[in-house]
N, C-alpha and C. Protein backbone atom coordinates (compact mmCIF):
# COMPACT_ATOMS: atom_id res chain seq x y z
N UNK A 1 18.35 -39.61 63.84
CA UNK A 1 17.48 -40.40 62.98
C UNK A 1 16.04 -40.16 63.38
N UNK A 2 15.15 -40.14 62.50
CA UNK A 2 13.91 -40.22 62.80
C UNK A 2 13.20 -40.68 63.26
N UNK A 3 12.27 -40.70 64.37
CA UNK A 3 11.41 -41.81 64.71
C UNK A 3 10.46 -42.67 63.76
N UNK A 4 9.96 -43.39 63.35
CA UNK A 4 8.67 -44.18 62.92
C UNK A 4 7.84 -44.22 63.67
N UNK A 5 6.78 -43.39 63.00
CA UNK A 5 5.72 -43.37 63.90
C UNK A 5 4.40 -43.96 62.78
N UNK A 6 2.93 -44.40 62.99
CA UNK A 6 2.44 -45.23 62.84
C UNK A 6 1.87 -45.39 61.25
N UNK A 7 1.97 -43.77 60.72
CA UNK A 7 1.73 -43.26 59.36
C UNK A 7 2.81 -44.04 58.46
N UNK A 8 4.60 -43.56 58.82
CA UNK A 8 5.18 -44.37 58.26
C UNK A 8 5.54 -45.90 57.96
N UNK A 9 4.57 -46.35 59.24
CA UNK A 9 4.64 -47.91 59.43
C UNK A 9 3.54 -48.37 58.40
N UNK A 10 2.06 -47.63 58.58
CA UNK A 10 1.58 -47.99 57.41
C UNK A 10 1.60 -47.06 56.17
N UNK A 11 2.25 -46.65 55.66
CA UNK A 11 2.83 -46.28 54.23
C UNK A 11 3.62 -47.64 53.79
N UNK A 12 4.73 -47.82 54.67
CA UNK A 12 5.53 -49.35 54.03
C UNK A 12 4.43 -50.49 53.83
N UNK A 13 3.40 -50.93 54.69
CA UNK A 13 2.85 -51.82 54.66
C UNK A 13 1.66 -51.99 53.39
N UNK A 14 0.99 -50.69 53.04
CA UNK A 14 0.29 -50.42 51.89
C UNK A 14 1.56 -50.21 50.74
N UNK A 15 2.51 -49.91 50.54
CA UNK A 15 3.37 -49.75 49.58
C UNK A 15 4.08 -51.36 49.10
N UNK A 16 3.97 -52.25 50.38
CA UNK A 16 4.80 -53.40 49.33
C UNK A 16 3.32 -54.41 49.27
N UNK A 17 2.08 -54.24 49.54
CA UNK A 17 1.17 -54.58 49.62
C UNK A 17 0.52 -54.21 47.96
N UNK A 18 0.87 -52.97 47.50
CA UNK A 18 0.68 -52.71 46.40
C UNK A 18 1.64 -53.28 45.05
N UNK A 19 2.78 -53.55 46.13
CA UNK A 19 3.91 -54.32 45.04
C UNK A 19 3.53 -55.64 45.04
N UNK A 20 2.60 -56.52 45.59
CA UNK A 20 2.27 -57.57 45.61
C UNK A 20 1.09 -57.93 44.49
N UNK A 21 0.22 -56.85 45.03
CA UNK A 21 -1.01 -56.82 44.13
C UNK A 21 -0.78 -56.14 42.52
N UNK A 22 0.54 -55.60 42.86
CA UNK A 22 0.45 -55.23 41.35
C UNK A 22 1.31 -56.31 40.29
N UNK A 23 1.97 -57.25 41.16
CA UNK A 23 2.72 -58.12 40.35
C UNK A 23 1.45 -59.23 40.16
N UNK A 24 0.71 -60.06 41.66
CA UNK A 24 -0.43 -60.54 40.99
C UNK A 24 -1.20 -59.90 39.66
N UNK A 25 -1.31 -59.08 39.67
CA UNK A 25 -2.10 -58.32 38.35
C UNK A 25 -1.63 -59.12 37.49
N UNK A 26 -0.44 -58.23 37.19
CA UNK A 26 0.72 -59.14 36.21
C UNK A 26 1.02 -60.18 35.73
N UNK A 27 0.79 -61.28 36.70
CA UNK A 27 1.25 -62.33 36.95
C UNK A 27 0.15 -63.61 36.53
N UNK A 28 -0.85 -63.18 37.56
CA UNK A 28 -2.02 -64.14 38.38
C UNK A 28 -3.32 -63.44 37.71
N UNK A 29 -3.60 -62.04 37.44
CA UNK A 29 -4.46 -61.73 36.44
C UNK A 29 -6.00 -61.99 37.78
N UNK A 30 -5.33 -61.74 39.35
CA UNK A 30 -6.70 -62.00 39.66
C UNK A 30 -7.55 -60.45 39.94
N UNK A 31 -6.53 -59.70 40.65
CA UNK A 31 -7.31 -58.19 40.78
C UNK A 31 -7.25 -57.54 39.90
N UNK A 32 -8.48 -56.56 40.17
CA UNK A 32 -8.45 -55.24 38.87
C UNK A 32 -7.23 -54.50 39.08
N UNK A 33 -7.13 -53.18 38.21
CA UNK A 33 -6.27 -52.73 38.19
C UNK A 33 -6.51 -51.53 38.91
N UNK A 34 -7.72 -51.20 39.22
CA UNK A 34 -8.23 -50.14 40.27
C UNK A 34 -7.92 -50.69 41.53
N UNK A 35 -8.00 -51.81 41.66
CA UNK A 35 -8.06 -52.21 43.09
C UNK A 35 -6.06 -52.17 43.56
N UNK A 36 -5.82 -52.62 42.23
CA UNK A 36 -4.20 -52.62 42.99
C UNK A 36 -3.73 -50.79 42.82
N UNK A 37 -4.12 -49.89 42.50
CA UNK A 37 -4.00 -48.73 42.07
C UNK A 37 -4.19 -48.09 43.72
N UNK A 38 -5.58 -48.47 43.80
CA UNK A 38 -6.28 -47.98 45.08
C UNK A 38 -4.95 -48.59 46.06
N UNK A 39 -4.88 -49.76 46.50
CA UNK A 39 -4.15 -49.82 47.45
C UNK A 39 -2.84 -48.35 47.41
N UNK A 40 -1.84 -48.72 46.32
CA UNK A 40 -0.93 -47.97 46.58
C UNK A 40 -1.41 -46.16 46.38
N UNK A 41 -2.63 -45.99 46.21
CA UNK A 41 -2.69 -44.62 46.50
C UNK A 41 -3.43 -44.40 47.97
N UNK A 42 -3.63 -45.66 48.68
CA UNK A 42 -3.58 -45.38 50.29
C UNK A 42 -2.54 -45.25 50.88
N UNK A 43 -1.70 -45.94 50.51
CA UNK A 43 -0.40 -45.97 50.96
C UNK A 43 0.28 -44.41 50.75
N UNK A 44 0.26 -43.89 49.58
CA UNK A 44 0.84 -42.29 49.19
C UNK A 44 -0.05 -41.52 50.30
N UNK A 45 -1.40 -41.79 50.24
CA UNK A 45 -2.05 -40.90 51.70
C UNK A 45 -1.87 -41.17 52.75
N UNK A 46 -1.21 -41.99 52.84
CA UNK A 46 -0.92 -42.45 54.63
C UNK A 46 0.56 -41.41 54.90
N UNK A 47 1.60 -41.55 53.64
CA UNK A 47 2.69 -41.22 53.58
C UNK A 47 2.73 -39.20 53.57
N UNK A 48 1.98 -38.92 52.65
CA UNK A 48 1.24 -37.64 52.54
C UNK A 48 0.95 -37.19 54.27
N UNK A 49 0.28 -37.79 55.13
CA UNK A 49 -0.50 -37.67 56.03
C UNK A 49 1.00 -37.01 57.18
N UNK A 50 1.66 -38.45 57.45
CA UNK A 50 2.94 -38.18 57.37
C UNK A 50 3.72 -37.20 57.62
N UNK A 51 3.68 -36.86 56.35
CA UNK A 51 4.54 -35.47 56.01
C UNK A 51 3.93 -34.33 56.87
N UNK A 52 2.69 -34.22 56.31
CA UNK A 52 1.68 -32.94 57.24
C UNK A 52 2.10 -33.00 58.67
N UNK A 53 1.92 -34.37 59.14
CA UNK A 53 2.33 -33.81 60.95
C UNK A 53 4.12 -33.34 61.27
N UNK A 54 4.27 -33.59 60.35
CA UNK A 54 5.91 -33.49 60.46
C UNK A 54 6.33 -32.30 60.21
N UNK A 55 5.84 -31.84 59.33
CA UNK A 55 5.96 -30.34 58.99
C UNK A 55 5.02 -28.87 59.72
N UNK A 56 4.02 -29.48 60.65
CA UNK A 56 3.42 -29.13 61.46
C UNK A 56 4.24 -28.83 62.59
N UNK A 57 4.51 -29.64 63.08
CA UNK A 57 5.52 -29.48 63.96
C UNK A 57 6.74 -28.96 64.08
N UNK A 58 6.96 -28.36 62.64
CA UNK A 58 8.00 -28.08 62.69
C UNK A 58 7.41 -26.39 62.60
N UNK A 59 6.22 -26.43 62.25
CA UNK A 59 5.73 -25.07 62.25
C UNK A 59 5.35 -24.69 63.49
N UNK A 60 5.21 -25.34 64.47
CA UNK A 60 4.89 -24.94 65.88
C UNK A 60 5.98 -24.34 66.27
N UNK A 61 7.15 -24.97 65.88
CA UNK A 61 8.84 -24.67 66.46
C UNK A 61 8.88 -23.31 66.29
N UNK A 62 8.54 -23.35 65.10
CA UNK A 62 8.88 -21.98 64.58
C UNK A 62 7.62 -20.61 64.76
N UNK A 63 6.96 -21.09 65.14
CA UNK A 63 5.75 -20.07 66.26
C UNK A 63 6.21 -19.57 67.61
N UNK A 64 7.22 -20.58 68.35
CA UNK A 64 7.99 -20.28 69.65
C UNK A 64 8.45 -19.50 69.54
N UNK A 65 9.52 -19.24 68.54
CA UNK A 65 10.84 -18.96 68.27
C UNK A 65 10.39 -17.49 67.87
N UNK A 66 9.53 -17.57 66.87
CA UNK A 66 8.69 -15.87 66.76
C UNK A 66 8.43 -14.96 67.74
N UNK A 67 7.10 -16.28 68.45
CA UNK A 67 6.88 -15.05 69.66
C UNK A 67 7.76 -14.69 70.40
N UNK A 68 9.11 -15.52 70.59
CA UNK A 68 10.31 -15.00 71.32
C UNK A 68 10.72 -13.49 70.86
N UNK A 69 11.04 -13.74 69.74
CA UNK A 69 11.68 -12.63 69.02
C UNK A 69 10.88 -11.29 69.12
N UNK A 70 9.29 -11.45 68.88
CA UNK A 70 8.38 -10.92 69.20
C UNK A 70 8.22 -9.77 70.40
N UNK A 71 8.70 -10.32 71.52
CA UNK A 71 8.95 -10.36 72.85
C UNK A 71 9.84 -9.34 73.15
N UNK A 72 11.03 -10.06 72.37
CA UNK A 72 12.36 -9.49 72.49
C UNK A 72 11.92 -7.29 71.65
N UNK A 73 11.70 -7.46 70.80
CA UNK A 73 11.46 -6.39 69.69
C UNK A 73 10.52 -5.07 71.01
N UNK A 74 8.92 -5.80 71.53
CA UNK A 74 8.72 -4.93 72.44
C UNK A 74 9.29 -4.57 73.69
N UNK A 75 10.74 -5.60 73.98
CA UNK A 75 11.24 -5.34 75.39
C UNK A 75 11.88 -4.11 74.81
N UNK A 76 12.78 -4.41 73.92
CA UNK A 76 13.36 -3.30 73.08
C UNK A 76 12.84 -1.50 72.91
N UNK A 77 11.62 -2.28 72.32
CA UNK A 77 10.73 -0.90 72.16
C UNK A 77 10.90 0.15 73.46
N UNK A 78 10.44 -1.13 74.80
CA UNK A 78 9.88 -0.05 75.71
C UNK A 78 11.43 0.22 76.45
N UNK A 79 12.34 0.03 76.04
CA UNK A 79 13.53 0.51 76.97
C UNK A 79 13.65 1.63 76.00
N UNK A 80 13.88 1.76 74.80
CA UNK A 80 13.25 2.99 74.15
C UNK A 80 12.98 4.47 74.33
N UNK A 81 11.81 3.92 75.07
CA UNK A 81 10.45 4.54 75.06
C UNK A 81 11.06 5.30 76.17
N UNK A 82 11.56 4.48 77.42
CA UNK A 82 11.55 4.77 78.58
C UNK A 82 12.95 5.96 78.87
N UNK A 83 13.90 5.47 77.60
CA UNK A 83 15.36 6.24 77.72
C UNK A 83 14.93 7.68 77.01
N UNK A 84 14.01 7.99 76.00
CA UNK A 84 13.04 8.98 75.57
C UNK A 84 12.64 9.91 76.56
N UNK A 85 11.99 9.17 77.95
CA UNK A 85 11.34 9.86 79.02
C UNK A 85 12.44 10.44 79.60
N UNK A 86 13.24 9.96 80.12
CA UNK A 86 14.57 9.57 80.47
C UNK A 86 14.79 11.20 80.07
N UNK A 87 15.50 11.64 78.86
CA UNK A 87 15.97 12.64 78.42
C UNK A 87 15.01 13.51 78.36
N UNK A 88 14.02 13.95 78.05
CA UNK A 88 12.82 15.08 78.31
C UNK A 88 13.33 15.45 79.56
């Protein structure tokens, strides 16, 4: 399972914050409709935000895992190189 970390904590908190203000709208007629709009499109950028480190990280993973392979390809090369000398 995933951790919750502080983006997703406030995504929920701007998201039912926007379900509040948008039923007042509705309801109670006291906020604009920009203002309840605005909330829940902080909330999508918090959630957005989110995503980016998450998928960041998952791009680091996969930078390791390259240069491994990376690694592996010139160890390769130079045994190669060396079994080349080898036979001359």
């Amino acid at each position: 399972m995933r951790r919750l970390n502080i983006y997703d904590i406030l995504f929920w908190v701007f998201f039912i914050l926007a379900i509040i203000m948008g039923l007042w709208y509705l309801f109670g007629d006291s906020p604009t409709l920009e203002q309840a709009l605005l909330v829940l499109i902080i909330g999508l950028l918090f959630k957005m935000q989110s995503q980016i480190i998450s998928n960041s990280k998952d791009v680091d993973i996969l930078k390791l895992k390259f240069g491994k392979i990376e690694h592996s390809f010139i160890k390769i090369a130079d045994d190669f190189k060396s079994m080349k000398r080898v036979k001359k």
